[in-house]
PDB file of N, CA and C in Angstrom:
ATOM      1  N   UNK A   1     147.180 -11.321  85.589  1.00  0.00           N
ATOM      2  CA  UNK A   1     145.849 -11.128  86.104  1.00  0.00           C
ATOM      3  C   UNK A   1     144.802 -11.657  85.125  1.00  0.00           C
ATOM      4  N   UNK A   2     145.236 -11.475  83.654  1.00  0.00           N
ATOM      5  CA  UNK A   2     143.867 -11.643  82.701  1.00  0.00           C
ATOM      6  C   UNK A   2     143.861 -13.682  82.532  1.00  0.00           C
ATOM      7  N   UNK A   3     145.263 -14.082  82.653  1.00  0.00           N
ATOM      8  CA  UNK A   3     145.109 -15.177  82.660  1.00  0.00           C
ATOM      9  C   UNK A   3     144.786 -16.092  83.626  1.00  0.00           C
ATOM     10  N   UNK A   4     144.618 -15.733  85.212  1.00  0.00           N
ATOM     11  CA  UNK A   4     143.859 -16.342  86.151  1.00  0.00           C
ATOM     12  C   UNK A   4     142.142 -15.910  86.228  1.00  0.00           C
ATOM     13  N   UNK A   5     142.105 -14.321  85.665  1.00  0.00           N
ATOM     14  CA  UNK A   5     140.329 -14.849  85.762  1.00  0.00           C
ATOM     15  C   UNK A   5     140.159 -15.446  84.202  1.00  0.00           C
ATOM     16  N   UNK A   6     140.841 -15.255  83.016  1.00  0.00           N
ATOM     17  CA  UNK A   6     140.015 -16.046  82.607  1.00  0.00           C
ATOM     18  C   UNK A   6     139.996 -17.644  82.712  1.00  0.00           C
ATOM     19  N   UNK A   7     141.101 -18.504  83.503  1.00  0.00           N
ATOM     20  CA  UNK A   7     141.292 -19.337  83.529  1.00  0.00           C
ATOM     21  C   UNK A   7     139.980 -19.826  84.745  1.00  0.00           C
ATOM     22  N   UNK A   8     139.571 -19.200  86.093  1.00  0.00           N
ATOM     23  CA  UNK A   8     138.855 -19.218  86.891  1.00  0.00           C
ATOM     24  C   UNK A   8     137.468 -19.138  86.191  1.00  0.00           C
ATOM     25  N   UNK A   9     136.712 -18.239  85.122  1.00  0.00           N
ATOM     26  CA  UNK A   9     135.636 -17.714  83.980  1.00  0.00           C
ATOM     27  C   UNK A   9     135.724 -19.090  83.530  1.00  0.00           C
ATOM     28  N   UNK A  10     136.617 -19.874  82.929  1.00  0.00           N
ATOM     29  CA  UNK A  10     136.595 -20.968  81.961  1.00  0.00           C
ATOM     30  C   UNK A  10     136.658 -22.266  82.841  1.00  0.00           C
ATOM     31  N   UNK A  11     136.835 -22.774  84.243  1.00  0.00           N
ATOM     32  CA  UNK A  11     136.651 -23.168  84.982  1.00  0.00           C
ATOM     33  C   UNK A  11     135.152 -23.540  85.577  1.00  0.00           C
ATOM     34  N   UNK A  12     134.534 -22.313  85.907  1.00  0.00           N
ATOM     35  CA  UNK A  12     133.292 -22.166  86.811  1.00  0.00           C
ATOM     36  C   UNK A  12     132.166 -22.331  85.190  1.00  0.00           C
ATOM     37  N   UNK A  13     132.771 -22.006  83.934  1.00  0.00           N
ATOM     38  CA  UNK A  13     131.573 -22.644  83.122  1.00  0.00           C
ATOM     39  C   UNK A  13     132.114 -24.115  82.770  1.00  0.00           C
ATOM     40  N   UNK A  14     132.988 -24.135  82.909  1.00  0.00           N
ATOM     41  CA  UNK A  14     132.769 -26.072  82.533  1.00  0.00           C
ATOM     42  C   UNK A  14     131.900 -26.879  84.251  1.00  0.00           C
ATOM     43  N   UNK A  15     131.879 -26.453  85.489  1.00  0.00           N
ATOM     44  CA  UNK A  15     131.257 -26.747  86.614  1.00  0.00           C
ATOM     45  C   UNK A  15     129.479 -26.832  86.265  1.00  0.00           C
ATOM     46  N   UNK A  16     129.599 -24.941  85.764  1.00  0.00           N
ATOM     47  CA  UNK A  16     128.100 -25.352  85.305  1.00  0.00           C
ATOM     48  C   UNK A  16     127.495 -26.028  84.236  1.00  0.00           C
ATOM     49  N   UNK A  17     128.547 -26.379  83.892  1.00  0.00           N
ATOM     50  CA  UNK A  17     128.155 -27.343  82.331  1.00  0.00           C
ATOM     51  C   UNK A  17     127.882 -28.616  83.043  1.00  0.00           C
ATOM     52  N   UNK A  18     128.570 -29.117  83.684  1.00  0.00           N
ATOM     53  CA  UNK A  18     128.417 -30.570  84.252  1.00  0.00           C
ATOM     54  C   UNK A  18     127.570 -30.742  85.088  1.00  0.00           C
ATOM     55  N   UNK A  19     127.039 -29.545  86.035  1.00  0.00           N
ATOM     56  CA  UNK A  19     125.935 -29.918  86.634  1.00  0.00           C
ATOM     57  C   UNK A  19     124.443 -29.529  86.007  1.00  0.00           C
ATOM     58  N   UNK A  20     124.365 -29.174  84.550  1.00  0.00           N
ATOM     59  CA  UNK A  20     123.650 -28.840  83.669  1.00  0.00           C
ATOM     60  C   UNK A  20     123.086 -27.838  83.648  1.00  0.00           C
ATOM     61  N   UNK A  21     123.490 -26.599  84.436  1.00  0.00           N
ATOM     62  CA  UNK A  21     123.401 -25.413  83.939  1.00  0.00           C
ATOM     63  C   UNK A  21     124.090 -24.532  82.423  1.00  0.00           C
ATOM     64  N   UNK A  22     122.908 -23.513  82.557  1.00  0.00           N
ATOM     65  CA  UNK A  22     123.360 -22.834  81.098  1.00  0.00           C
ATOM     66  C   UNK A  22     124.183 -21.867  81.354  1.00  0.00           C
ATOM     67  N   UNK A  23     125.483 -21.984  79.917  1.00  0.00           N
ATOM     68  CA  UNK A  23     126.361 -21.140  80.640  1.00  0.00           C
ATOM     69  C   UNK A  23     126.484 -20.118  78.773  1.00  0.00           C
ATOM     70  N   UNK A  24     127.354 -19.250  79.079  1.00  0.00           N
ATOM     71  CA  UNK A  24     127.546 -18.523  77.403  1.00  0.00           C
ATOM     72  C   UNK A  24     128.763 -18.884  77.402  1.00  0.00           C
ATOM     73  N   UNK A  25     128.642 -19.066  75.662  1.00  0.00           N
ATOM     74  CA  UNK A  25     130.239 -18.991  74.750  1.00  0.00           C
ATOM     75  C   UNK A  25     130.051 -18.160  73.942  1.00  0.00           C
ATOM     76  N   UNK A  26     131.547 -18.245  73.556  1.00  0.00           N
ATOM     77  CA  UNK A  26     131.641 -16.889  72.761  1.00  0.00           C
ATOM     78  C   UNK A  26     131.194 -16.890  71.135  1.00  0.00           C
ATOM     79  N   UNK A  27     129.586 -16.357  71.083  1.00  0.00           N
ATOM     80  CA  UNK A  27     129.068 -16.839  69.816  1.00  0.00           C
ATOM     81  C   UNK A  27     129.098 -17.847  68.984  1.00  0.00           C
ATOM     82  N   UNK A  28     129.072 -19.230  69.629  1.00  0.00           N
ATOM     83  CA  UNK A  28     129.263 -20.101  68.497  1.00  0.00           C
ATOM     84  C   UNK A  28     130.370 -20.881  68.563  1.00  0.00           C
ATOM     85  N   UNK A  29     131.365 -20.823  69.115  1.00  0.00           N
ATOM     86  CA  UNK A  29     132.178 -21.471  69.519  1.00  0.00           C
ATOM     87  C   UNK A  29     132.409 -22.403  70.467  1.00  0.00           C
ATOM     88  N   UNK A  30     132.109 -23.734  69.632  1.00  0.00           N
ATOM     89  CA  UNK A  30     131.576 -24.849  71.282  1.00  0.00           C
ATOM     90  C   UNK A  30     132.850 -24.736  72.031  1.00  0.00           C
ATOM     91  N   UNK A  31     132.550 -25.264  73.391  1.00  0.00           N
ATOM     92  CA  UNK A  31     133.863 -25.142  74.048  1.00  0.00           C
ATOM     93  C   UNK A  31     134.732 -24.027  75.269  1.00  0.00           C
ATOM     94  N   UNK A  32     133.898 -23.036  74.568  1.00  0.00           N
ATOM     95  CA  UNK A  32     134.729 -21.745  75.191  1.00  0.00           C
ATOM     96  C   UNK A  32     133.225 -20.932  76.403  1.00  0.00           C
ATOM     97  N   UNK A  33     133.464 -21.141  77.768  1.00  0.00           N
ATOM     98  CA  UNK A  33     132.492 -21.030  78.118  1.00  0.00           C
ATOM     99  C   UNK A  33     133.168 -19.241  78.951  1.00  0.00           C
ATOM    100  N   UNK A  34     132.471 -18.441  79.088  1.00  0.00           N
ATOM    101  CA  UNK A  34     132.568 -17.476  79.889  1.00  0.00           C
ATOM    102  C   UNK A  34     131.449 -16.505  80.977  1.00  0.00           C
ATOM    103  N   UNK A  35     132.093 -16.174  82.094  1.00  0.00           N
ATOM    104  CA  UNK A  35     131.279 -15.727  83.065  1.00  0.00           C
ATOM    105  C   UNK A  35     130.488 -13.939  82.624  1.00  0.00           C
ATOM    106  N   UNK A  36     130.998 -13.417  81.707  1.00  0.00           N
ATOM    107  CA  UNK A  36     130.641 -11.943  81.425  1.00  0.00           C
ATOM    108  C   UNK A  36     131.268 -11.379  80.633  1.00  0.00           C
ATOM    109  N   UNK A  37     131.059 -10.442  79.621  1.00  0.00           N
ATOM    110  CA  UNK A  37     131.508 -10.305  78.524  1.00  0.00           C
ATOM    111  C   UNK A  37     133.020  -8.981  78.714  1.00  0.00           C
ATOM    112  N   UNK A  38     133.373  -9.050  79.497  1.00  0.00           N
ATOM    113  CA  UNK A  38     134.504  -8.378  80.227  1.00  0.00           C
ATOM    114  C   UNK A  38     135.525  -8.972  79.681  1.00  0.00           C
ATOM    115  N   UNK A  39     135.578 -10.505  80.375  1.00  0.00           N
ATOM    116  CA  UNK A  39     136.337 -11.528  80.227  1.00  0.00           C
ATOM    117  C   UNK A  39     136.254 -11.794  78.700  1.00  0.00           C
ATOM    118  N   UNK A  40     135.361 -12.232  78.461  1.00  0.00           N
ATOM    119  CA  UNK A  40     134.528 -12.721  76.908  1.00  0.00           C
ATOM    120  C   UNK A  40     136.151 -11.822  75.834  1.00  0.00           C
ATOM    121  N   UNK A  41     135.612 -10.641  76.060  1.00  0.00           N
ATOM    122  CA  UNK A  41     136.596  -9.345  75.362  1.00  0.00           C
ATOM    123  C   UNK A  41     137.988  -9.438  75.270  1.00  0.00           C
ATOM    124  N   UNK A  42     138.166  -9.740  76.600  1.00  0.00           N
ATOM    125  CA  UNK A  42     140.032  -9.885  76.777  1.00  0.00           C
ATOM    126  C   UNK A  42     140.664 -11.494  76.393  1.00  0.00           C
ATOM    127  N   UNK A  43     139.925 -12.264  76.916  1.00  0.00           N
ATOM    128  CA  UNK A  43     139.982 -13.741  75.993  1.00  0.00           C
ATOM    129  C   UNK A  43     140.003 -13.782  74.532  1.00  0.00           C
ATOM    130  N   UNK A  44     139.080 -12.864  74.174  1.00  0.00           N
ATOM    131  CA  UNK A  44     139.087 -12.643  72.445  1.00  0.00           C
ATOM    132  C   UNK A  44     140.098 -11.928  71.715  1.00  0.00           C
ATOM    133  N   UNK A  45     140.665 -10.920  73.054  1.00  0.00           N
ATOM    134  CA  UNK A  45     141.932 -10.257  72.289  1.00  0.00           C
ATOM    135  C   UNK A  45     143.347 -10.403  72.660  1.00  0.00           C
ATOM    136  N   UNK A  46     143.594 -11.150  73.542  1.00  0.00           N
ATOM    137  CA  UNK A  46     144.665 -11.967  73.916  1.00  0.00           C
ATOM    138  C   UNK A  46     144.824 -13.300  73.467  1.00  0.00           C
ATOM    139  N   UNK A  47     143.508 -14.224  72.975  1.00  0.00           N
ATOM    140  CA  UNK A  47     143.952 -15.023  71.481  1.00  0.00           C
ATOM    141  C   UNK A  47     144.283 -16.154  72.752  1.00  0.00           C
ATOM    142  N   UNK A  48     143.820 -16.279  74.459  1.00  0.00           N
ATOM    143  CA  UNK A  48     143.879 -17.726  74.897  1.00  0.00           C
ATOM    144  C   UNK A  48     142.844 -18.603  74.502  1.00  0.00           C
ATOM    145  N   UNK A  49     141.667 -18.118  74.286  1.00  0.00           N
ATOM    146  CA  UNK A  49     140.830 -19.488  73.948  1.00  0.00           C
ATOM    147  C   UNK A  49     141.160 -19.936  72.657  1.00  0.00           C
ATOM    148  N   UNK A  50     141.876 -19.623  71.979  1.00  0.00           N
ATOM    149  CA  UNK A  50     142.689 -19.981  71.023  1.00  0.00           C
ATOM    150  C   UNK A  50     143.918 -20.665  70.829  1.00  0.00           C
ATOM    151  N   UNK A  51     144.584 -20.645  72.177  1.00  0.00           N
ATOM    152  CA  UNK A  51     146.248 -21.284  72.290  1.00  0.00           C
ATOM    153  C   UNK A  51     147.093 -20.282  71.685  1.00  0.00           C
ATOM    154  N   UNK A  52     146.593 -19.230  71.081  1.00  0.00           N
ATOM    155  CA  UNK A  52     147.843 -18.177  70.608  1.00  0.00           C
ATOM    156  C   UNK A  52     147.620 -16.610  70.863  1.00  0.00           C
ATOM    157  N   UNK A  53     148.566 -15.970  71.207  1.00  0.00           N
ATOM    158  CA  UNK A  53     148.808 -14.749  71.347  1.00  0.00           C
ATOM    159  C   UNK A  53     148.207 -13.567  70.578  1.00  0.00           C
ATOM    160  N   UNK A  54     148.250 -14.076  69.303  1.00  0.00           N
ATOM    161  CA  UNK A  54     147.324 -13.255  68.482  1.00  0.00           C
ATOM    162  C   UNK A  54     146.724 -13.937  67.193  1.00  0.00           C
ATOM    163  N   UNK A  55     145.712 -13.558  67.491  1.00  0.00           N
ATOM    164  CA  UNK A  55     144.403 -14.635  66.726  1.00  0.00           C
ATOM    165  C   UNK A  55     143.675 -13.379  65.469  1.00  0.00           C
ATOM    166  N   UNK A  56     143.675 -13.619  64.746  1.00  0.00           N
ATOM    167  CA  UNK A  56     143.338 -12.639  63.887  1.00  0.00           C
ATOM    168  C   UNK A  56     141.959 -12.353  63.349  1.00  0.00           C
ATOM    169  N   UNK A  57     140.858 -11.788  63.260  1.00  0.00           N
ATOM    170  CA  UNK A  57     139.722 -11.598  63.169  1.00  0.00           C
ATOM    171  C   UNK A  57     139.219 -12.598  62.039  1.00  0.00           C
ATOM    172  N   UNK A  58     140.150 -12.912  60.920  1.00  0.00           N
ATOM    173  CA  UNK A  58     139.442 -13.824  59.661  1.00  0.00           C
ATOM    174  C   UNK A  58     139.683 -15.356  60.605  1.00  0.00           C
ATOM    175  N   UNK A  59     140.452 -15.625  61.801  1.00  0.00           N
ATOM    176  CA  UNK A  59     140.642 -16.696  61.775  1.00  0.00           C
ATOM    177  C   UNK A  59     139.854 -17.032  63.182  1.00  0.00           C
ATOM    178  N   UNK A  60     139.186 -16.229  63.668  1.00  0.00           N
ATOM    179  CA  UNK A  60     138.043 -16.244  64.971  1.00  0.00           C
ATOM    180  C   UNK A  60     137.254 -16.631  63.955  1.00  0.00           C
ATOM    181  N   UNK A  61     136.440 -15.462  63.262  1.00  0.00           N
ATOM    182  CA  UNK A  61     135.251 -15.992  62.338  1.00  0.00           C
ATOM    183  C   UNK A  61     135.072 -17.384  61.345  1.00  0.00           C
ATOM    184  N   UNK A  62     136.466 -17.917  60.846  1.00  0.00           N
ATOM    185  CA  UNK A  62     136.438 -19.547  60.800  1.00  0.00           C
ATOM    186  C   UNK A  62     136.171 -20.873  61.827  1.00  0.00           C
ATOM    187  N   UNK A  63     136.515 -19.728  62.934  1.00  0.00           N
ATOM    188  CA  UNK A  63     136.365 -21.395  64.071  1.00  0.00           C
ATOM    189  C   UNK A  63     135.044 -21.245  64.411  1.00  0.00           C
ATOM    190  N   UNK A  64     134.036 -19.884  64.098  1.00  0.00           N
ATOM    191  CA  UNK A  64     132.655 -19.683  64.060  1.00  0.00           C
ATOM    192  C   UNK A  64     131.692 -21.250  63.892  1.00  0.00           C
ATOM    193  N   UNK A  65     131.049 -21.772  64.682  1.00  0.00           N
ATOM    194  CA  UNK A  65     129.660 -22.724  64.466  1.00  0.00           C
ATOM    195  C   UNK A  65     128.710 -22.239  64.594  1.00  0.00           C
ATOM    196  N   UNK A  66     127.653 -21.875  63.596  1.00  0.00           N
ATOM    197  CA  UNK A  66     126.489 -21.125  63.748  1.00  0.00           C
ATOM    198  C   UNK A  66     125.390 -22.303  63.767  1.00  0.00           C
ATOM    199  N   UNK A  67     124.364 -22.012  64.577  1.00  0.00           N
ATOM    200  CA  UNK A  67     123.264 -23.754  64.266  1.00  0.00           C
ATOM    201  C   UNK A  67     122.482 -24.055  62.964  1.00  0.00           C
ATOM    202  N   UNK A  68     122.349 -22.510  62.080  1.00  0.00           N
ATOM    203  CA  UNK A  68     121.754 -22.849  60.926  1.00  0.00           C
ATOM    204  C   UNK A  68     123.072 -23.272  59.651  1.00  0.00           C
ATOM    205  N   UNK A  69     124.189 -23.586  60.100  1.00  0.00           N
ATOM    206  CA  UNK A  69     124.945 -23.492  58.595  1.00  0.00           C
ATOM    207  C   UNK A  69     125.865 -24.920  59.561  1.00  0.00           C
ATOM    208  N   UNK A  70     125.565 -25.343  60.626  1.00  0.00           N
ATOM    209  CA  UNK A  70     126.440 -26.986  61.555  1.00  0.00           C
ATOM    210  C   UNK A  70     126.105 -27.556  60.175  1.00  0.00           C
ATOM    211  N   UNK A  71     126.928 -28.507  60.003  1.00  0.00           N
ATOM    212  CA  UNK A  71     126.339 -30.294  59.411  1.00  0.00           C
ATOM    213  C   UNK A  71     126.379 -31.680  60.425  1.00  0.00           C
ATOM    214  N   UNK A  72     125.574 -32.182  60.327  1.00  0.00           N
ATOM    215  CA  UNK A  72     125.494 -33.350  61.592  1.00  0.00           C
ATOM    216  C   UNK A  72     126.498 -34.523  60.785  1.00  0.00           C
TER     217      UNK A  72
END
């Protein structure tokens, strides 16, 4: 179940991405778009927007992009 809505959540924000609506990610993390922070939660603790099962809190906060600390 958690992997069809979030797969459907990660779907419907890449749609609104392309037709240039604003969509949320998960703090900073280009890429990862989600419909409500429900999803947001269980994506974060099931470690799919990640490709792995369990993603560990020091290694979420590394894939972190904040806009004041990016380099172009």
């Amino acid at each position: 179940m958690y992997r069809r809505i979030y797969r459907n959540a990660w779907i419907q924000g890449f749609l609104d991405g392309e037709r240039g609506k604003r969509h949320q990610t998960l703090k900073g993390i280009p890429g990862f778009r989600y419909t409500n922070g429900w999803i947001e939660g269980h994506a974060k603790l099931l470690g799919y927007g990640y490709r792995r099962r369990y993603a560990t809190e020091k290694e979420i906060e590394q894939t972190r992009v904040f806009p004041n600390t990016a380099t172009r």
